[in-house]
N, C-alpha and C. Protein backbone atom coordinates (compact mmCIF):
# COMPACT_ATOMS: atom_id res chain seq x y z
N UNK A 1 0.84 -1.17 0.00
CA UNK A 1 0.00 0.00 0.00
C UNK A 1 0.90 1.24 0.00
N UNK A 2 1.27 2.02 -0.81
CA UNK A 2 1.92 2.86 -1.43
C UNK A 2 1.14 3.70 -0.98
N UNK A 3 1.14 5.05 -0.41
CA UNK A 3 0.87 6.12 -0.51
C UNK A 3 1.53 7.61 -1.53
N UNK A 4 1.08 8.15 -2.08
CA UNK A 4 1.97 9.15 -2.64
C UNK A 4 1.31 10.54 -2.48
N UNK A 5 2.05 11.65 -1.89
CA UNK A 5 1.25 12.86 -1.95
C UNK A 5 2.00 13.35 -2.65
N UNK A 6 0.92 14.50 -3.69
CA UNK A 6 1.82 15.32 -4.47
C UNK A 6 1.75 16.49 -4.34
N UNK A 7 2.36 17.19 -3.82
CA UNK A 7 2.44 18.62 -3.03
C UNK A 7 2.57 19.66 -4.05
N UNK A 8 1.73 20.79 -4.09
CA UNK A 8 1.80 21.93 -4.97
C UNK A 8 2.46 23.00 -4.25
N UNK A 9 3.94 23.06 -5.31
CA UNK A 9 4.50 23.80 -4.57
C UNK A 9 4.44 25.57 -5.15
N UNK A 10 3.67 25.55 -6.59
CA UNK A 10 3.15 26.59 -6.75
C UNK A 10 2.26 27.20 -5.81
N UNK A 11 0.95 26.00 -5.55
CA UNK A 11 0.32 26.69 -4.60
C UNK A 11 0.79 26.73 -3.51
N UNK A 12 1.83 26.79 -3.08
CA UNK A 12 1.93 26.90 -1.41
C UNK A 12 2.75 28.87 -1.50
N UNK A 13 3.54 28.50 -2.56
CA UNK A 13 4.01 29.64 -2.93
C UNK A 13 3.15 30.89 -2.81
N UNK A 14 2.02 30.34 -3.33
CA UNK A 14 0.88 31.94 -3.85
C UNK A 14 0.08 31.88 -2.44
N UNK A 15 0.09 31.34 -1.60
CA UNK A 15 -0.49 31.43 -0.11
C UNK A 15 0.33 31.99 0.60
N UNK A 16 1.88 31.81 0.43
CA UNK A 16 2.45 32.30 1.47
C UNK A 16 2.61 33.84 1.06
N UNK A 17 2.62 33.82 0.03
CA UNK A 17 2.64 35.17 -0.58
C UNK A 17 1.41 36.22 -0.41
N UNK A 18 0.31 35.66 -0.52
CA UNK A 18 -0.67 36.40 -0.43
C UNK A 18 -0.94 36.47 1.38
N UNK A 19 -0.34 35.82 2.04
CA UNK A 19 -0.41 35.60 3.64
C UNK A 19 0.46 36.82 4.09
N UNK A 20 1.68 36.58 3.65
CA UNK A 20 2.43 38.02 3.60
C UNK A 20 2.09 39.23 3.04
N UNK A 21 1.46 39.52 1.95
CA UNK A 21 1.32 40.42 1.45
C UNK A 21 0.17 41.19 2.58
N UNK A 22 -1.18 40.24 2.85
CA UNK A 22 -2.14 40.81 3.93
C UNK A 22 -1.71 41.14 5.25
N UNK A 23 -0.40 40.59 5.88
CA UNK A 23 0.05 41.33 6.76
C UNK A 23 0.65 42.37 6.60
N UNK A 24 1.33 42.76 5.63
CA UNK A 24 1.77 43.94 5.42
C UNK A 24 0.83 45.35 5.21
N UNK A 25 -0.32 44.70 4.69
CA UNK A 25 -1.19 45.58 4.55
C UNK A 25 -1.95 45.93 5.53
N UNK A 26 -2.26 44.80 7.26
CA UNK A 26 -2.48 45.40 8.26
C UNK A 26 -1.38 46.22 8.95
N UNK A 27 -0.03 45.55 8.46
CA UNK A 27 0.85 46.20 9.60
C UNK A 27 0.62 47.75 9.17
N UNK A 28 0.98 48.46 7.71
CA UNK A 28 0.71 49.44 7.59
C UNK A 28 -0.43 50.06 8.49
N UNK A 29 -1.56 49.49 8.52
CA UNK A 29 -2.58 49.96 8.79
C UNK A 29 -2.57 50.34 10.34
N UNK A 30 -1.94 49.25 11.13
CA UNK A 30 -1.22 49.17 12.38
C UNK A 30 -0.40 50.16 13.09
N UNK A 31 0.52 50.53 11.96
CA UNK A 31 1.73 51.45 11.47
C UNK A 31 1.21 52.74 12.38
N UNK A 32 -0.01 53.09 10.88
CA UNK A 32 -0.56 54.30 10.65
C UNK A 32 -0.91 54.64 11.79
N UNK A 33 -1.81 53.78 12.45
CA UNK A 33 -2.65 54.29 13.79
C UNK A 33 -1.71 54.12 14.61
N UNK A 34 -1.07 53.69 14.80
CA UNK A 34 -0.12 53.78 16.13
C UNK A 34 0.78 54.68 16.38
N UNK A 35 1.48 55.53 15.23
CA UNK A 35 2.19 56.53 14.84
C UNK A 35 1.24 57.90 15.67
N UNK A 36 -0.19 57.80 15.58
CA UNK A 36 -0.70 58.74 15.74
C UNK A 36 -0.94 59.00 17.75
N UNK A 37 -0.63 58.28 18.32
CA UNK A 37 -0.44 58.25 19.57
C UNK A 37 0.90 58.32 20.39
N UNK A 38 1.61 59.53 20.96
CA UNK A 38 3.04 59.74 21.16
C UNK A 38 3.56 58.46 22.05
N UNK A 39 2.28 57.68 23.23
CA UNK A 39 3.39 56.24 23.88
C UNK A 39 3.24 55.38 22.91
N UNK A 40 2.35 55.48 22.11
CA UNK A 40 2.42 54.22 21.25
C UNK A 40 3.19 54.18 20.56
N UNK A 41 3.53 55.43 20.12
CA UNK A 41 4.58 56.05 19.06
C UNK A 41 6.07 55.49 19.41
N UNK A 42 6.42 55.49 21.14
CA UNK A 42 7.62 55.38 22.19
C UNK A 42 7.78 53.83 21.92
N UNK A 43 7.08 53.46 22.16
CA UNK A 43 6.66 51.58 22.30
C UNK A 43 7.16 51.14 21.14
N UNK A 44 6.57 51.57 20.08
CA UNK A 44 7.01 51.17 18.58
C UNK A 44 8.16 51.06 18.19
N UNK A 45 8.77 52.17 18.27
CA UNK A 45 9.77 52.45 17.84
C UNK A 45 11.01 52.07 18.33
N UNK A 46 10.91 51.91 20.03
CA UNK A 46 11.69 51.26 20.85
C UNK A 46 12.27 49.72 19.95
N UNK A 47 10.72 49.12 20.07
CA UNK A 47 10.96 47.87 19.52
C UNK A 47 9.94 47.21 18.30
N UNK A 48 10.66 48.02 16.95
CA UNK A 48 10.30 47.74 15.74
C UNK A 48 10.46 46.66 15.26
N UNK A 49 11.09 46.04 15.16
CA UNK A 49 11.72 44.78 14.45
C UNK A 49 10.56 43.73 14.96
N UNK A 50 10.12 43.69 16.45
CA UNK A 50 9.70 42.50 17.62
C UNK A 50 7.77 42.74 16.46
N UNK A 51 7.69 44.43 16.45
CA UNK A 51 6.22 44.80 15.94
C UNK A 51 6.13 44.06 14.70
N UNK A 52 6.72 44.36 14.03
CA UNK A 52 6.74 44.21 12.28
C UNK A 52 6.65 42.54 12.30
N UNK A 53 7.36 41.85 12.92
CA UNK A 53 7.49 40.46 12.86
C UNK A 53 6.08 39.54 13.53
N UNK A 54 5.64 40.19 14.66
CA UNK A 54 4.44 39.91 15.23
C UNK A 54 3.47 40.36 14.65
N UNK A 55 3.22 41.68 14.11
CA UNK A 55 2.20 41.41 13.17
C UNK A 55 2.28 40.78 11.54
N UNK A 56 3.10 40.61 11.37
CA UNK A 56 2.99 39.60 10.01
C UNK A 56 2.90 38.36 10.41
N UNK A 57 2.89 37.94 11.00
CA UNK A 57 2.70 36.22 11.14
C UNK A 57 1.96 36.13 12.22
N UNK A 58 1.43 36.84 12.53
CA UNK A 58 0.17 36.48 13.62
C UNK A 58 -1.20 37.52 13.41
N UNK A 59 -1.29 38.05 12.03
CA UNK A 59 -2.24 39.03 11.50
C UNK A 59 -3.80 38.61 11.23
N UNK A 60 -4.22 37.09 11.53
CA UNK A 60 -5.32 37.25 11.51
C UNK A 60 -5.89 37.12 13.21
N UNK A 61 -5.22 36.69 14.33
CA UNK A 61 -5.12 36.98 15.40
C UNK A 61 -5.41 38.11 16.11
N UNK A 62 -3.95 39.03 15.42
CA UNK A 62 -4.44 40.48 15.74
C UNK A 62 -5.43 41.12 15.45
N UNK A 63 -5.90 41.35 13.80
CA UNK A 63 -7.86 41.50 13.24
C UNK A 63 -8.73 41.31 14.46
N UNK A 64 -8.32 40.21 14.84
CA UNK A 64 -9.83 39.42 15.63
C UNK A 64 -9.68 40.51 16.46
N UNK A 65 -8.59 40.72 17.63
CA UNK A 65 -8.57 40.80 18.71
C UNK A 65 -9.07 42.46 18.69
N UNK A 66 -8.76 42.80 17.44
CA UNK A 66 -8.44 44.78 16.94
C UNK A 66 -10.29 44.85 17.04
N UNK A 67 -10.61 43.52 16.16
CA UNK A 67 -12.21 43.48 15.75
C UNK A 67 -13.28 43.95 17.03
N UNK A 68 -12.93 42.65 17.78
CA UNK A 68 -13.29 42.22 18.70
C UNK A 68 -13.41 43.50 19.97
N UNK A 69 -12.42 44.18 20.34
CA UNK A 69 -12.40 44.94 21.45
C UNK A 69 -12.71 46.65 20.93
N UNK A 70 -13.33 46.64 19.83
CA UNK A 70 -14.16 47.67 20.02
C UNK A 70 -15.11 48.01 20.92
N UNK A 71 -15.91 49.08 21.21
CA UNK A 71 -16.67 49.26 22.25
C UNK A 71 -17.99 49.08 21.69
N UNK A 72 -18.33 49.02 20.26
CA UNK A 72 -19.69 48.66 20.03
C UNK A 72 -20.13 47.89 20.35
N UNK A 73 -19.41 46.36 20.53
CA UNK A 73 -19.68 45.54 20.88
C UNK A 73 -20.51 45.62 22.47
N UNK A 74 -20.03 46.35 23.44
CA UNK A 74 -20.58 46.58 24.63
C UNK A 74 -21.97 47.17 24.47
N UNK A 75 -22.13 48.14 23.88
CA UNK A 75 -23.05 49.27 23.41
C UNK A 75 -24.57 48.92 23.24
N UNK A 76 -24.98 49.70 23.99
CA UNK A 76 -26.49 48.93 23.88
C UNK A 76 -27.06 49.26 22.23
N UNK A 77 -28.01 48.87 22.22
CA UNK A 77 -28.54 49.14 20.29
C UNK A 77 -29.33 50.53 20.07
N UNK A 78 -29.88 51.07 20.83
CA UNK A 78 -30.52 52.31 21.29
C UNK A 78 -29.42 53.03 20.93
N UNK A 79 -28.24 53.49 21.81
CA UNK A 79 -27.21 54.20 21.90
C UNK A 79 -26.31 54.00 20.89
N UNK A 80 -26.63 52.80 19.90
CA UNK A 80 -25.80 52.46 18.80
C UNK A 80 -26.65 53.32 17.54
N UNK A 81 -27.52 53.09 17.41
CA UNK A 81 -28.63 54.11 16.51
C UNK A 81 -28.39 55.39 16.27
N UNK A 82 -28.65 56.00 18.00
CA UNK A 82 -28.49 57.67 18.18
C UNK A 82 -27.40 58.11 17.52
N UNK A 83 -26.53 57.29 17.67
CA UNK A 83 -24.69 57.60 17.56
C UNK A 83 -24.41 57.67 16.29
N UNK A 84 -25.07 56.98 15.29
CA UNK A 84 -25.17 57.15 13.59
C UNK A 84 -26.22 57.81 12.94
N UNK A 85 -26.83 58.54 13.91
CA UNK A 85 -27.74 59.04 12.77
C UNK A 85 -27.12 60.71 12.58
């Protein structure tokens, strides 16, 4: 009983690529907003290399967590209404 897998190494290529490419496009995004706060600004910059590396390879993690801890989520639906109209 022979098994054989045949591994696409094109496709692994265009995943890792497109995996990288979407972290880069949060880190920017990451970047941007964090730049705009002077400790966050301190924090960053201190230790860039540790940022840049943690959010590229742990970027759908971070989404969630960025997603997730907004305050709408708390927000009653009344007070969510008023607030957009």
């Amino acid at each position: 009983m022979n098994i054989i897998y045949e591994i696409d190494i094109d496709l692994i290529k265009h995943v890792a690529i497109y995996y990288l490419l979407a972290g880069l496009v949060f880190l920017f995004a990451v970047l941007h907003l964090g730049f705009k706060d002077p400790n966050e600004k301190a924090d960053i910059a201190s230790s860039l290399g540790v940022v840049v590396m943690t959010i590229i390879a742990f970027w759908p993690y971070n989404l969630i967590c960025l997603v997730f801890s907004w305050p709408v989520w708390t927000m009653r639906v009344g007070d969510l209404f008023k607030r957009h109209k």
